[in-house]
N, C-alpha and C. Protein backbone atom coordinates (compact mmCIF):
# COMPACT_ATOMS: atom_id res chain seq x y z
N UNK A 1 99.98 98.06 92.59
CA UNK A 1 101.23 98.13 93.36
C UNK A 1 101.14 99.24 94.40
N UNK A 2 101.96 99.02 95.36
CA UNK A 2 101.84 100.04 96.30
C UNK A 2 102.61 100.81 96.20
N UNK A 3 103.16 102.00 97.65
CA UNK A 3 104.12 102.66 97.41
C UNK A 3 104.65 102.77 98.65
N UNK A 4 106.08 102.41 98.47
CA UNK A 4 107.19 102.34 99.76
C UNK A 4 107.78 103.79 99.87
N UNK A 5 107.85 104.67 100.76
CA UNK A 5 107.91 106.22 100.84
C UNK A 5 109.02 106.49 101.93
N UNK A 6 110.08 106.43 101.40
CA UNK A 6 111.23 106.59 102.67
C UNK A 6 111.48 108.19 103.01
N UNK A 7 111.56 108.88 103.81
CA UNK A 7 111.67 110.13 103.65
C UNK A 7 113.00 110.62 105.08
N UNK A 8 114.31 111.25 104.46
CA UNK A 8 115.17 111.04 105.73
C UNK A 8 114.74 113.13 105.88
N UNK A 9 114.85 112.89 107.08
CA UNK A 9 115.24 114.33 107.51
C UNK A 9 116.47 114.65 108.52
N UNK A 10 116.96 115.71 108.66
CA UNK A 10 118.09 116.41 109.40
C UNK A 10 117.73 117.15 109.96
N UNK A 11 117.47 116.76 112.09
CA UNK A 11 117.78 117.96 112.46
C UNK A 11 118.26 118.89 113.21
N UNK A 12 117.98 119.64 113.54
CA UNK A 12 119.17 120.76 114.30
C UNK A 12 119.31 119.75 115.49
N UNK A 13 120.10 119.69 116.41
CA UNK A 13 121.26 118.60 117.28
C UNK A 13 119.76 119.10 118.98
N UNK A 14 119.48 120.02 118.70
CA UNK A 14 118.65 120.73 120.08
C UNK A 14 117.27 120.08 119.69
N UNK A 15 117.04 120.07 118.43
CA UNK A 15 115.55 119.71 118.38
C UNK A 15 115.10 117.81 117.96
N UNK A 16 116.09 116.94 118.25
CA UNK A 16 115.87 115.86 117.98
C UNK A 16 115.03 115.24 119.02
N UNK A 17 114.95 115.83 120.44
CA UNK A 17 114.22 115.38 121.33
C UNK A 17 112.51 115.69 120.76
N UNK A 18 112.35 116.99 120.62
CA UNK A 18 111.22 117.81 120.86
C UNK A 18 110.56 116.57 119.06
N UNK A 19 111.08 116.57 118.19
CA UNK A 19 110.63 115.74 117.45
C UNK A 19 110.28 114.06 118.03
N UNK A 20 111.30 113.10 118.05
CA UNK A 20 110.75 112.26 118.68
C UNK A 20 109.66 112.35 119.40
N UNK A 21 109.52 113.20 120.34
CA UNK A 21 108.06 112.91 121.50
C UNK A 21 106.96 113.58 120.60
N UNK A 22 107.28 114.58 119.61
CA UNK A 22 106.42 114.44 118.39
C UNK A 22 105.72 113.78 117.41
N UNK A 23 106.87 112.74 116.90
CA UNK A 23 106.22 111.81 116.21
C UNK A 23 105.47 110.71 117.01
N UNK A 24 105.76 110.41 118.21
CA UNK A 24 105.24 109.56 118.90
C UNK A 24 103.66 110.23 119.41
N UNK A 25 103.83 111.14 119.53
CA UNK A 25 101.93 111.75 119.15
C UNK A 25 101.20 111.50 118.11
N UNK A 26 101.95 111.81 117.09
CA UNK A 26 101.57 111.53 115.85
C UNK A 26 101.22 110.27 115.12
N UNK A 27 101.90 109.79 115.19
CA UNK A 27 102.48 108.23 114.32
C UNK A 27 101.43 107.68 114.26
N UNK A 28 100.45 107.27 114.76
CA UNK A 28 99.07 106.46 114.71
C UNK A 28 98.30 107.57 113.69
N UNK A 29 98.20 108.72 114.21
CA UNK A 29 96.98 109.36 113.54
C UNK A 29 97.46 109.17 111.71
N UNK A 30 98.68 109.49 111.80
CA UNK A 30 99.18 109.38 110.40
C UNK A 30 98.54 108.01 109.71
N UNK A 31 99.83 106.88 110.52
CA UNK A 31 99.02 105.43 110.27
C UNK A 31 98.02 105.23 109.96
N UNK A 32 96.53 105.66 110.58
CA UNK A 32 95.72 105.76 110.41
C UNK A 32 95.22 106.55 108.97
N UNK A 33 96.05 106.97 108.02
CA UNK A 33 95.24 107.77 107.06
C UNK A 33 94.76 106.37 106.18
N UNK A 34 93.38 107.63 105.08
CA UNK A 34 93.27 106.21 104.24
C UNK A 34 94.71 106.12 103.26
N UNK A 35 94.44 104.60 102.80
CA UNK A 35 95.27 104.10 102.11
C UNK A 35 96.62 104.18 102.69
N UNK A 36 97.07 104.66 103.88
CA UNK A 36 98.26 103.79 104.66
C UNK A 36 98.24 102.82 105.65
N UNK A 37 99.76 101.78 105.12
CA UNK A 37 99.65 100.49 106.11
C UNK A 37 100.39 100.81 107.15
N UNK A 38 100.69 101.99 107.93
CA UNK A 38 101.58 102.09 108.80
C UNK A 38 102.93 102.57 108.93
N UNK A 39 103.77 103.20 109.32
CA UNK A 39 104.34 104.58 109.08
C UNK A 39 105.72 104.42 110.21
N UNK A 40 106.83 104.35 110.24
CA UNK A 40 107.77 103.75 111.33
C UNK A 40 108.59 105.12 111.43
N UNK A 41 109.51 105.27 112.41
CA UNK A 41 110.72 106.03 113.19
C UNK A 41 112.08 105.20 112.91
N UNK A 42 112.85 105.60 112.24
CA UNK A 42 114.34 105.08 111.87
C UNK A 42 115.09 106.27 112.48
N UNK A 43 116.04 105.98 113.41
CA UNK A 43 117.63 106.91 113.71
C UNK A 43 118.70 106.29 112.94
N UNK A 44 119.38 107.43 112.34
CA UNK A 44 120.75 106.99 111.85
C UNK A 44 121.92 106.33 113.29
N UNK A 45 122.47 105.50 112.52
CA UNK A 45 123.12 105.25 113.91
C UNK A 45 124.44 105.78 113.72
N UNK A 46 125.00 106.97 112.71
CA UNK A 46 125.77 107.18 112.52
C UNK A 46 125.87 108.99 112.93
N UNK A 47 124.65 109.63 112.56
CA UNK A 47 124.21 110.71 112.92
C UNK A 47 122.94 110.82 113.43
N UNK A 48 123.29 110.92 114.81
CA UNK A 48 122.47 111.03 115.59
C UNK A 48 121.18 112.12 115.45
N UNK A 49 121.23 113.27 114.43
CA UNK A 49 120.44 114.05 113.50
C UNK A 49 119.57 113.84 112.82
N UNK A 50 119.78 112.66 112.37
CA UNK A 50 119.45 112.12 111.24
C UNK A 50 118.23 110.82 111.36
N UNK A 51 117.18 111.06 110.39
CA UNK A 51 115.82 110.57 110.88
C UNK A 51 115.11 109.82 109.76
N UNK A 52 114.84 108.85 109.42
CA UNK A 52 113.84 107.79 108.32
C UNK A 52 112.46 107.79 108.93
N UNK A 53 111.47 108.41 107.77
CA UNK A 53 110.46 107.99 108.41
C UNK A 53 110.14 106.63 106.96
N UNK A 54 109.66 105.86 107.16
CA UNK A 54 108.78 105.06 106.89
C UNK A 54 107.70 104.14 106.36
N UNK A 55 107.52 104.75 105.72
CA UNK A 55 105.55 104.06 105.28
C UNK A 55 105.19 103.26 103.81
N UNK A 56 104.11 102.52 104.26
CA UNK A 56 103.66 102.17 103.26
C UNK A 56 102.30 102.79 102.71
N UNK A 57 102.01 103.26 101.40
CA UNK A 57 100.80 103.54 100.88
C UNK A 57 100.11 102.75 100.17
N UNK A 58 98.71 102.47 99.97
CA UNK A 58 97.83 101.96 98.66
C UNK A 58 98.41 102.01 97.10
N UNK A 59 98.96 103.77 97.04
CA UNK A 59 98.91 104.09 95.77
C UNK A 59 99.52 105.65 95.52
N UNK A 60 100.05 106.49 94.88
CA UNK A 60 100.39 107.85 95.20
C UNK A 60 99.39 108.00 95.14
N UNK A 61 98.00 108.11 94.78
CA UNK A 61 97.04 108.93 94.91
C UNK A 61 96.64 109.23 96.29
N UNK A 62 96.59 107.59 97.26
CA UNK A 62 96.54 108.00 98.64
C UNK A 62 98.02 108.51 99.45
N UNK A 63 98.54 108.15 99.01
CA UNK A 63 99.99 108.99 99.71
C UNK A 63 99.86 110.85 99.21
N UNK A 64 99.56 111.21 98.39
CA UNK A 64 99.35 112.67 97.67
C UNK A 64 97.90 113.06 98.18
N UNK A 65 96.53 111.85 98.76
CA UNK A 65 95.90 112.70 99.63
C UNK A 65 95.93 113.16 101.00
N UNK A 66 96.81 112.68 101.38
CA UNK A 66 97.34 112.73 102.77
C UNK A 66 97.96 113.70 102.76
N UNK A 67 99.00 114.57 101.93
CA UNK A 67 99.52 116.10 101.70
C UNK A 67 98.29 117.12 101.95
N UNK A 68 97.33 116.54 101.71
CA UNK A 68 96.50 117.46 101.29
C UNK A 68 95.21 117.66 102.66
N UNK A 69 95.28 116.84 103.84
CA UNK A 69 94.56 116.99 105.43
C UNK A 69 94.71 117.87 106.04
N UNK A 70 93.72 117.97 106.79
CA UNK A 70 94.32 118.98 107.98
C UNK A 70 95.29 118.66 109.20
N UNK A 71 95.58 117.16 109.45
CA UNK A 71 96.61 116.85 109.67
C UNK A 71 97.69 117.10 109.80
N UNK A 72 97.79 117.00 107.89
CA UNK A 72 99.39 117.03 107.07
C UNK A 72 99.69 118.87 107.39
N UNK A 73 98.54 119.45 107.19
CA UNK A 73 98.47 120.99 107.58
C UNK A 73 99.44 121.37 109.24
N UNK A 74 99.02 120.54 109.72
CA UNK A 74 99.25 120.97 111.19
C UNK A 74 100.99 120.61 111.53
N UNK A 75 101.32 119.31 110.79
CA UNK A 75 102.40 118.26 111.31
C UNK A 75 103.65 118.98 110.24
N UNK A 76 103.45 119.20 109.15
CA UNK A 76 104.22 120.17 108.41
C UNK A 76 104.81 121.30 108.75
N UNK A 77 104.18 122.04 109.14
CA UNK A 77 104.68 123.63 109.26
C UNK A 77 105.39 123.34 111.11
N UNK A 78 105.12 122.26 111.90
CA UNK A 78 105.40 122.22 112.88
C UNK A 78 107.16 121.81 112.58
N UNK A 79 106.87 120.68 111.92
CA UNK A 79 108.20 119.65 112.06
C UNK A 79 109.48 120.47 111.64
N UNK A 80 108.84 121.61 110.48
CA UNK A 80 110.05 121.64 108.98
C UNK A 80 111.03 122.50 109.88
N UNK A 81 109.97 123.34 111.25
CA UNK A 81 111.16 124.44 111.27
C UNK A 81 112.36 124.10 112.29
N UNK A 82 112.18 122.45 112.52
CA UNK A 82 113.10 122.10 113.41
C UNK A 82 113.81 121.30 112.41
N UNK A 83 113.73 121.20 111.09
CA UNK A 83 115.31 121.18 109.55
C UNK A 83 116.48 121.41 110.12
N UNK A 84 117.67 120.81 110.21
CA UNK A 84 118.76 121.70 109.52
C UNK A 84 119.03 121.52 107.94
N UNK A 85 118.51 120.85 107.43
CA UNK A 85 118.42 120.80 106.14
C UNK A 85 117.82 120.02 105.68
N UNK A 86 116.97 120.62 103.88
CA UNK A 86 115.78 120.03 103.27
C UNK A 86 115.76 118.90 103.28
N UNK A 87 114.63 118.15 103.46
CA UNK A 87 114.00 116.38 103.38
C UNK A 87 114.64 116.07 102.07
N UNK A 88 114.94 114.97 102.46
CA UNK A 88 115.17 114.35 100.85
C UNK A 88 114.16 113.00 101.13
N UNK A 89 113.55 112.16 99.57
CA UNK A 89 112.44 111.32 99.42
C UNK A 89 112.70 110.86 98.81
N UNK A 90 112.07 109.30 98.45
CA UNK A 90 112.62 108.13 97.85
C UNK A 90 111.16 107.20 97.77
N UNK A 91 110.42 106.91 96.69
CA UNK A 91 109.23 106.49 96.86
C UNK A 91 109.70 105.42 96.00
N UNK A 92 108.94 103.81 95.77
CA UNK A 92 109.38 103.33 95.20
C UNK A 92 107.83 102.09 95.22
N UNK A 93 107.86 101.05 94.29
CA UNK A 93 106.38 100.39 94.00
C UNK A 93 106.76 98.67 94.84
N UNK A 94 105.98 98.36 95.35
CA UNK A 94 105.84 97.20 96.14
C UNK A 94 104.88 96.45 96.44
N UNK A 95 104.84 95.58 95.70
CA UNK A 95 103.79 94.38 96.06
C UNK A 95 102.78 94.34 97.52
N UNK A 96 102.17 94.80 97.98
CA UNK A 96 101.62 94.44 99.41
C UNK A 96 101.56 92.65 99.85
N UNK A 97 101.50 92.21 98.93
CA UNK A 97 101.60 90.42 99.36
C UNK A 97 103.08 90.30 99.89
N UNK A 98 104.04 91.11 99.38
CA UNK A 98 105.21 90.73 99.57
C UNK A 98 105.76 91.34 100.86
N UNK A 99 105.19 91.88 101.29
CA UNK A 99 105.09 92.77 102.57
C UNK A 99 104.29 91.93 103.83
N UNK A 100 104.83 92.21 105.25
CA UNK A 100 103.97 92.20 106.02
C UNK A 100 103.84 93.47 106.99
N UNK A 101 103.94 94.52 106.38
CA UNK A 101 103.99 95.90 107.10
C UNK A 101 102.62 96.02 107.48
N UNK A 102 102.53 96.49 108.89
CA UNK A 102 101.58 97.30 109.09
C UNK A 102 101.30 98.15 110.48
């Protein structure tokens, strides 16, 4: 089974730009890790703050090696300090047949 990894973040009202043109640097290289099928951008349409990222994994083992890149090193300490408040996460198991994510 795979793993569906929703992750919303909040953030400060000044830094929603400087993220977007962020993740849009990003988003492939991520995509690209092993064992992910591809990794999306959700806006709340209610709070404009407010951000879904996405993805599908192989397995937590490849979703938990991807914490662990120099990547995840770089894209972390960049993103968090534009928070207004902590990520919340939601992982959950999914068939890949039943999927056409990628």
């Amino acid at each position: 089974m795979a793993i569906r990894r929703i992750v919303k973040m909040t953030f400060k009202a000044e830094c929603c730009a400087d993220f977007e043109a962020y993740f849009s640097e990003i988003k492939n290289q991520v995509g690209n890790q092993p064992g992910c099928h591809g990794v999306k951008l959700l806006r709340d349409i209610k709070d404009s703050g407010v951000y879904f990222t996405y993805s599908i994994w192989d397995d937590e083992t490849a979703l938990n090696a991807y914490r662990y890149t120099p990547l995840f090193a770089v894209v972390w300490p960049k993103v968090k300090v534009w928070f207004a408040s902590k990520p919340e996460a939601w992982s959950t198991e999914i068939s890949l047949e039943s999927t056409q994510e990628k």
